[in-house]
PDB file of N, CA and C in Angstrom:
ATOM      1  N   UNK A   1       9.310  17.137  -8.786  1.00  0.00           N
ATOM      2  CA  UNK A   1       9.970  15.868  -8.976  1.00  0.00           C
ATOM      3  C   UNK A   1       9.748  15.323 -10.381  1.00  0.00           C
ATOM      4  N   UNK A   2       9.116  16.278 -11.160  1.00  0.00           N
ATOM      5  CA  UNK A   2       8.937  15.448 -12.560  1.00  0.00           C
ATOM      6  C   UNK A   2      10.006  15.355 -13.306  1.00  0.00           C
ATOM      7  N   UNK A   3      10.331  14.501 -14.013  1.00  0.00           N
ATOM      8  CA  UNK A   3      11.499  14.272 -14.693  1.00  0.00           C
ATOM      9  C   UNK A   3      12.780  13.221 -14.349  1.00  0.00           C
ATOM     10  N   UNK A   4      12.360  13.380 -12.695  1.00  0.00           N
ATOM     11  CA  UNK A   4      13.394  12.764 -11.933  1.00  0.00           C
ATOM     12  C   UNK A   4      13.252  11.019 -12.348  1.00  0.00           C
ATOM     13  N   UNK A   5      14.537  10.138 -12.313  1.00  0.00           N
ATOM     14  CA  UNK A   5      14.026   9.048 -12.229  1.00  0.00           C
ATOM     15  C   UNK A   5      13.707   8.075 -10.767  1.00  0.00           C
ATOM     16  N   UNK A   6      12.220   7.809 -11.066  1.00  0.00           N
ATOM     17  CA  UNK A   6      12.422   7.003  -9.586  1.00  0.00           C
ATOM     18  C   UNK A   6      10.939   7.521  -9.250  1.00  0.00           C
ATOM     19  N   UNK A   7      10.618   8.590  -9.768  1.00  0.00           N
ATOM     20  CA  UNK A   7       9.419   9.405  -9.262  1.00  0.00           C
ATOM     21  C   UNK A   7       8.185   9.129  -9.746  1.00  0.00           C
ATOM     22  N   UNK A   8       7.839   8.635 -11.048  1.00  0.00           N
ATOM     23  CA  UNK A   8       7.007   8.921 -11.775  1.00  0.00           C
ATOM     24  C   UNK A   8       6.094   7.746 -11.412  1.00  0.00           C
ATOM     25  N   UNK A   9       4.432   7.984 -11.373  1.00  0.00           N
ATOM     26  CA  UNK A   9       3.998   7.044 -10.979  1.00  0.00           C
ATOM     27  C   UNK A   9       4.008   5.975 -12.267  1.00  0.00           C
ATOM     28  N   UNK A  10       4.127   4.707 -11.656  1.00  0.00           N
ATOM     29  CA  UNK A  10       3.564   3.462 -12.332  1.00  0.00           C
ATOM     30  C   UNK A  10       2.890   2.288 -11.958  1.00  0.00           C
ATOM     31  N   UNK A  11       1.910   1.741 -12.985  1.00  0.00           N
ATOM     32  CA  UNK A  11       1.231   0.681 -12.513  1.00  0.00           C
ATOM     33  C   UNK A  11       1.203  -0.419 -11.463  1.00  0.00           C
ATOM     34  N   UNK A  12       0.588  -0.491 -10.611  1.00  0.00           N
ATOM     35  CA  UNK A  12       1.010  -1.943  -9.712  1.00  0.00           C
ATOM     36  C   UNK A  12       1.627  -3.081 -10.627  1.00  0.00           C
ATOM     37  N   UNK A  13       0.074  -3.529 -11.641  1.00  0.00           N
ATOM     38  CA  UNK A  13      -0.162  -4.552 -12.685  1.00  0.00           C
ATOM     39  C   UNK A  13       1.631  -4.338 -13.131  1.00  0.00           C
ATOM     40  N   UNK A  14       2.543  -3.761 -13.304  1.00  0.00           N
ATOM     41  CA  UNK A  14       3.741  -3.778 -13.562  1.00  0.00           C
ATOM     42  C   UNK A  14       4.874  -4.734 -12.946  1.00  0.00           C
ATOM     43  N   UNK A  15       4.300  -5.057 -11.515  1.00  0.00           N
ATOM     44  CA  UNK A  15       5.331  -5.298 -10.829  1.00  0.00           C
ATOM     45  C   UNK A  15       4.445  -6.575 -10.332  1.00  0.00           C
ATOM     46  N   UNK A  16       4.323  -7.606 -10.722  1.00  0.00           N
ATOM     47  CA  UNK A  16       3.691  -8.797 -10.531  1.00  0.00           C
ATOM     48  C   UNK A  16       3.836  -9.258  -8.952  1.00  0.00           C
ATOM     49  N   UNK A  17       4.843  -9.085  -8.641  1.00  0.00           N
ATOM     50  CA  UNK A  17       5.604  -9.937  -7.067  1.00  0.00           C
ATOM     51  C   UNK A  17       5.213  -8.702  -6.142  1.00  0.00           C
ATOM     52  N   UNK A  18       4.921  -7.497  -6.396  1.00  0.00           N
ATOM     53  CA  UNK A  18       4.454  -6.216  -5.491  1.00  0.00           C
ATOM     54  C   UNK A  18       3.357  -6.040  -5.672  1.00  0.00           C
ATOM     55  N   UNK A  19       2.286  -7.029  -5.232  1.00  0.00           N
ATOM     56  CA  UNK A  19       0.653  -6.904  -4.901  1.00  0.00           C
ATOM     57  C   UNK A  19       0.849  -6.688  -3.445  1.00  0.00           C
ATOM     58  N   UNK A  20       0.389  -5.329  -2.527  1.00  0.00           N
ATOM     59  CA  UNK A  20       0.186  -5.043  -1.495  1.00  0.00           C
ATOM     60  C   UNK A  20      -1.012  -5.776  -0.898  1.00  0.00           C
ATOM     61  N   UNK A  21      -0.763  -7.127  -0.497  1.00  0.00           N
ATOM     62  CA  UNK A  21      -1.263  -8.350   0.462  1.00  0.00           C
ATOM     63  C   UNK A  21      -2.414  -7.992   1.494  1.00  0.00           C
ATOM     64  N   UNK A  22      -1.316  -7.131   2.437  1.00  0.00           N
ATOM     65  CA  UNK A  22      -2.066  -6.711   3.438  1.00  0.00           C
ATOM     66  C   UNK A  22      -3.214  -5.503   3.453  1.00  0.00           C
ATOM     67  N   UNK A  23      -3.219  -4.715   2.386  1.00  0.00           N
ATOM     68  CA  UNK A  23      -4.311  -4.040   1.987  1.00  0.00           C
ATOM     69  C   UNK A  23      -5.224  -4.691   1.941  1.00  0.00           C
ATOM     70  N   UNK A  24      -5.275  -5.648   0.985  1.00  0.00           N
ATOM     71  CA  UNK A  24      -6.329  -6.469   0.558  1.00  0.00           C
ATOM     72  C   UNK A  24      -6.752  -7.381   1.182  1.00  0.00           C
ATOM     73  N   UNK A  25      -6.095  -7.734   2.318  1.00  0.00           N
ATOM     74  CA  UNK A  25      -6.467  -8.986   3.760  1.00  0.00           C
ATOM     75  C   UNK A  25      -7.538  -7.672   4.933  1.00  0.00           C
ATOM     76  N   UNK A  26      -6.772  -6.336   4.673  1.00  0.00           N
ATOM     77  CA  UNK A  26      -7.479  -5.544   6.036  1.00  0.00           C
ATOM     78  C   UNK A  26      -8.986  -5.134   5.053  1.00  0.00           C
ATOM     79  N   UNK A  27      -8.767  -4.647   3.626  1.00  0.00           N
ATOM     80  CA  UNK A  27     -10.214  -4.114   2.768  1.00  0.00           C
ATOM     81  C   UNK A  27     -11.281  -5.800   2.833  1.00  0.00           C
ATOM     82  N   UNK A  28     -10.590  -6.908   3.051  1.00  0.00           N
ATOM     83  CA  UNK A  28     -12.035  -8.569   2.991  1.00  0.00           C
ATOM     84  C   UNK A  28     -12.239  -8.283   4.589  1.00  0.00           C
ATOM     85  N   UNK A  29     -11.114  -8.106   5.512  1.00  0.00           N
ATOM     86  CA  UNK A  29     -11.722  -8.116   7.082  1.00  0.00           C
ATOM     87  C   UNK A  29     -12.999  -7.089   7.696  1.00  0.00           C
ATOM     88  N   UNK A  30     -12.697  -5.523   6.433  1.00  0.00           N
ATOM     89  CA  UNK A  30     -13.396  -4.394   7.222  1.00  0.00           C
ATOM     90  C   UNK A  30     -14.720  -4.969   5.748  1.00  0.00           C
ATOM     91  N   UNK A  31     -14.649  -5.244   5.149  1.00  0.00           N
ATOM     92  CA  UNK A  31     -16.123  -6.278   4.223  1.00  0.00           C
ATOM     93  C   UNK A  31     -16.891  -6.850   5.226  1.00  0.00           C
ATOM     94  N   UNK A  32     -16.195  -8.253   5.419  1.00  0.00           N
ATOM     95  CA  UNK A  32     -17.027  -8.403   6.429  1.00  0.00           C
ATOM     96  C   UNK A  32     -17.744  -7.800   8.017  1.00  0.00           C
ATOM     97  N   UNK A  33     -16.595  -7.376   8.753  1.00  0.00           N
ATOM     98  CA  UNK A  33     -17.071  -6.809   9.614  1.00  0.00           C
ATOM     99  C   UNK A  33     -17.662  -5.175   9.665  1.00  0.00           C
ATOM    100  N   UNK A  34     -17.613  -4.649   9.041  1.00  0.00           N
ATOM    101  CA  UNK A  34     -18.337  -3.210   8.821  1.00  0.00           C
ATOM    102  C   UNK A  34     -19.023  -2.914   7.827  1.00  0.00           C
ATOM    103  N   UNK A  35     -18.873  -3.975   6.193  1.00  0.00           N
ATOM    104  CA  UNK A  35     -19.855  -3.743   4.838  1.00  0.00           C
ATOM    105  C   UNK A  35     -19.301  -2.722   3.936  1.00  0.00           C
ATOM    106  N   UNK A  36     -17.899  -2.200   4.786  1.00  0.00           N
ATOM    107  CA  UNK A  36     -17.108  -1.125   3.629  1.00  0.00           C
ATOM    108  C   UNK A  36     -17.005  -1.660   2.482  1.00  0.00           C
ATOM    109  N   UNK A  37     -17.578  -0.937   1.392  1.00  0.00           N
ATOM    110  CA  UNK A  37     -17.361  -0.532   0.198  1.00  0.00           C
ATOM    111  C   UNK A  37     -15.757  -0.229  -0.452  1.00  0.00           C
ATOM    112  N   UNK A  38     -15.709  -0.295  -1.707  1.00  0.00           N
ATOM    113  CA  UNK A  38     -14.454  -0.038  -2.127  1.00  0.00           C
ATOM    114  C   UNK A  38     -14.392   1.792  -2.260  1.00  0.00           C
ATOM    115  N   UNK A  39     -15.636   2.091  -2.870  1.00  0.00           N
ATOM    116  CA  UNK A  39     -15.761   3.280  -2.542  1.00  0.00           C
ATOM    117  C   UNK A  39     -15.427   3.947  -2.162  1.00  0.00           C
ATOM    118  N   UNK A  40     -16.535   3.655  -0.501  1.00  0.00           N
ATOM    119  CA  UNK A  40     -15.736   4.468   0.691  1.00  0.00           C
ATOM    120  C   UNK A  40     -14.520   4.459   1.284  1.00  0.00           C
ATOM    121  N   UNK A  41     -14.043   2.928   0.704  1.00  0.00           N
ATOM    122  CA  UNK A  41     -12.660   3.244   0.931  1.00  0.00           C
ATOM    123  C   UNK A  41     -11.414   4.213   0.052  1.00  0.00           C
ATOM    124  N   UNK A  42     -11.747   4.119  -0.705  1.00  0.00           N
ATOM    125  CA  UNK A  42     -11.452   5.380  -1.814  1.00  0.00           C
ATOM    126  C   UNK A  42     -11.222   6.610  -1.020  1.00  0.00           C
ATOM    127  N   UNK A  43     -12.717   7.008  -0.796  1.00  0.00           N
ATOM    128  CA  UNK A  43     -13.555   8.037   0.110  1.00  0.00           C
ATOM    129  C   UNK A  43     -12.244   8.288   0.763  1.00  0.00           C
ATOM    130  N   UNK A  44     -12.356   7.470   2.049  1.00  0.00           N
ATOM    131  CA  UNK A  44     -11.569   7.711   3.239  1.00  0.00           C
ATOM    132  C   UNK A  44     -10.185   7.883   2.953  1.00  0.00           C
ATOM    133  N   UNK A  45      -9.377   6.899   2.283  1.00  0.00           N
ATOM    134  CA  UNK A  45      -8.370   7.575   1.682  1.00  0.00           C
ATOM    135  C   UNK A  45      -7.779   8.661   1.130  1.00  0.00           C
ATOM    136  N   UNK A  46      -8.639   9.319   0.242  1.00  0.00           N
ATOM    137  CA  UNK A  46      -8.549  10.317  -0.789  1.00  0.00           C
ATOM    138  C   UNK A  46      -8.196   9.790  -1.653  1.00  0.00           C
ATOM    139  N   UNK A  47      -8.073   8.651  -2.251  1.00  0.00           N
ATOM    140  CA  UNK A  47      -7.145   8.116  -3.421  1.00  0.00           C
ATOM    141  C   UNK A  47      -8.652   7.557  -4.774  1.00  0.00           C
ATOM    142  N   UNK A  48      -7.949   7.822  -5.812  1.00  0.00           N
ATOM    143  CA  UNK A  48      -9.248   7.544  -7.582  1.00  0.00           C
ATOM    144  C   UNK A  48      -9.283   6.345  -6.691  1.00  0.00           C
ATOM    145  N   UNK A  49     -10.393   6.117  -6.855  1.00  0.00           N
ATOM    146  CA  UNK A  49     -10.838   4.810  -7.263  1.00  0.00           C
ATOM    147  C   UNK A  49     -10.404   3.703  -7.601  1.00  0.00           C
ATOM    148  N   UNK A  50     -10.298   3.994  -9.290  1.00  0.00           N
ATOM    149  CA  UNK A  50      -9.514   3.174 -10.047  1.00  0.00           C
ATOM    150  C   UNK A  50      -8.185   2.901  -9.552  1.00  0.00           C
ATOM    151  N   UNK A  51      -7.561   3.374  -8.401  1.00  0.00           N
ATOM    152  CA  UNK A  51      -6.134   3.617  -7.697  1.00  0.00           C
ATOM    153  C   UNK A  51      -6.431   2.582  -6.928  1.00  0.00           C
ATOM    154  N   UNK A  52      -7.850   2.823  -5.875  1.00  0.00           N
ATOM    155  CA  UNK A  52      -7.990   1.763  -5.073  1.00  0.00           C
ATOM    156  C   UNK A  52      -8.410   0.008  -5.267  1.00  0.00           C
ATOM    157  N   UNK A  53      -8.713  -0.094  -6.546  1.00  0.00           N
ATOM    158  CA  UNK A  53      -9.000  -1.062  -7.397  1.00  0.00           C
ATOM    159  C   UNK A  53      -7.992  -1.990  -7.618  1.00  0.00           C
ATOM    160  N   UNK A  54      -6.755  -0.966  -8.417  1.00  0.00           N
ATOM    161  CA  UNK A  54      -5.752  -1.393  -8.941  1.00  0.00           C
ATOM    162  C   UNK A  54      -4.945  -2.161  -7.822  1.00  0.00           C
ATOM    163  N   UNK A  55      -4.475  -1.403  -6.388  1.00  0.00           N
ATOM    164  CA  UNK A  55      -4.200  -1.857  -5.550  1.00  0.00           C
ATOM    165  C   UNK A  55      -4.856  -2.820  -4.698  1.00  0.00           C
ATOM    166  N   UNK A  56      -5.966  -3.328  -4.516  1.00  0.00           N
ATOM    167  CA  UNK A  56      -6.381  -4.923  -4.023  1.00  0.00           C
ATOM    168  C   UNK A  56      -7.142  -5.053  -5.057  1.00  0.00           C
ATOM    169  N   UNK A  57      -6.152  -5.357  -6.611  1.00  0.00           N
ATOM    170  CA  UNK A  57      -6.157  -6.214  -7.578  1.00  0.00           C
ATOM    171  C   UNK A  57      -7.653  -6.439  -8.425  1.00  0.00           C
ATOM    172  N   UNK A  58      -8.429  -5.772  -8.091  1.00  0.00           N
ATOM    173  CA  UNK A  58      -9.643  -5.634  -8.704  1.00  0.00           C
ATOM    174  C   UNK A  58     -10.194  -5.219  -9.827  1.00  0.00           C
ATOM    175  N   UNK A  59     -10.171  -5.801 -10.828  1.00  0.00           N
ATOM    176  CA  UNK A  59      -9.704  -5.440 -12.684  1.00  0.00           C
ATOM    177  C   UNK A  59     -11.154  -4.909 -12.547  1.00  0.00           C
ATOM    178  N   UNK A  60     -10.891  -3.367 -13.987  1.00  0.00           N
ATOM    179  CA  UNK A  60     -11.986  -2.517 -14.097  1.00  0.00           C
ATOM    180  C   UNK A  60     -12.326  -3.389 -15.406  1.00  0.00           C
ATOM    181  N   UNK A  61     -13.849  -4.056 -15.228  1.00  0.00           N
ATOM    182  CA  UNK A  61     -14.490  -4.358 -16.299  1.00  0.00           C
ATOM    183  C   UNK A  61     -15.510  -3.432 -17.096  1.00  0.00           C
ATOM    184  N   UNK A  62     -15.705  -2.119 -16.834  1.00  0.00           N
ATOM    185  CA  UNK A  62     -15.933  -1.257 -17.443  1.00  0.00           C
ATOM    186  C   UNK A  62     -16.034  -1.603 -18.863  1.00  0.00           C
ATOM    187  N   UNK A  63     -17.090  -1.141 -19.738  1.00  0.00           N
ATOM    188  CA  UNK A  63     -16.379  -0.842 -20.974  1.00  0.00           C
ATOM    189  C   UNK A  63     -15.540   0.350 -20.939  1.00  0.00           C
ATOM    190  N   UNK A  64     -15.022   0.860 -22.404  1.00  0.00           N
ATOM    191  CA  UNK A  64     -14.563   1.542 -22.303  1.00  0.00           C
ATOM    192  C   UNK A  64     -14.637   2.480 -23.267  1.00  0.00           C
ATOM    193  N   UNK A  65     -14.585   4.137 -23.133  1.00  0.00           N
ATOM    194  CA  UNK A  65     -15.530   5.169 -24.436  1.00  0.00           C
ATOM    195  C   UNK A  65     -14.628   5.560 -25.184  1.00  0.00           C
ATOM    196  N   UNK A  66     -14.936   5.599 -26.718  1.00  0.00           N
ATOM    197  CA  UNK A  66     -13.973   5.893 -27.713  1.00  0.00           C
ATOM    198  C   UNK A  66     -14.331   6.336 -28.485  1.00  0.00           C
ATOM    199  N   UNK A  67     -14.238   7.303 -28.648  1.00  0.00           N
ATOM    200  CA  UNK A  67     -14.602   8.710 -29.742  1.00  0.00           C
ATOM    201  C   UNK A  67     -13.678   8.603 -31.205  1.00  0.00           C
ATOM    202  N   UNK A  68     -14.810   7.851 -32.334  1.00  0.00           N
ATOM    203  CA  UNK A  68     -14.289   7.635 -33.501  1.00  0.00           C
ATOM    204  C   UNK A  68     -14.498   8.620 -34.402  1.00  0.00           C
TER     205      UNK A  68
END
């Protein structure tokens, strides 16, 4: 599918009005009631991290490494 238009991934942060809500209402419910991690939710998903971040809106404050 590369090349195609329509396919290619892009940023949530792109689409301001398409923050997936209910992700982020079920990842504060299973917080409180089970102590899941973003992590393990990662984990369980299979999805980066930084994927699961991006999607219940959770900015990487990381620095960041740059090879001068």
């Amino acid at each position: 599918m590369d090349g195609q238009p329509g396919f290619a991934p892009e940023p949530v942060s792109g689409y301001p009005g398409e923050q997936p809500v209910l992700l982020s209402q079920a990842f504060d419910l299973a917080v409180q009631e089970t102590g899941l991690g973003v992590r393990e939710l990662a984990q369980e998903l299979a999805w980066p991290l930084a994927r699961v971040r991006e999607l219940l809106g959770m900015p990487d404050n990381r620095p960041v490494l740059r090879l001068v």
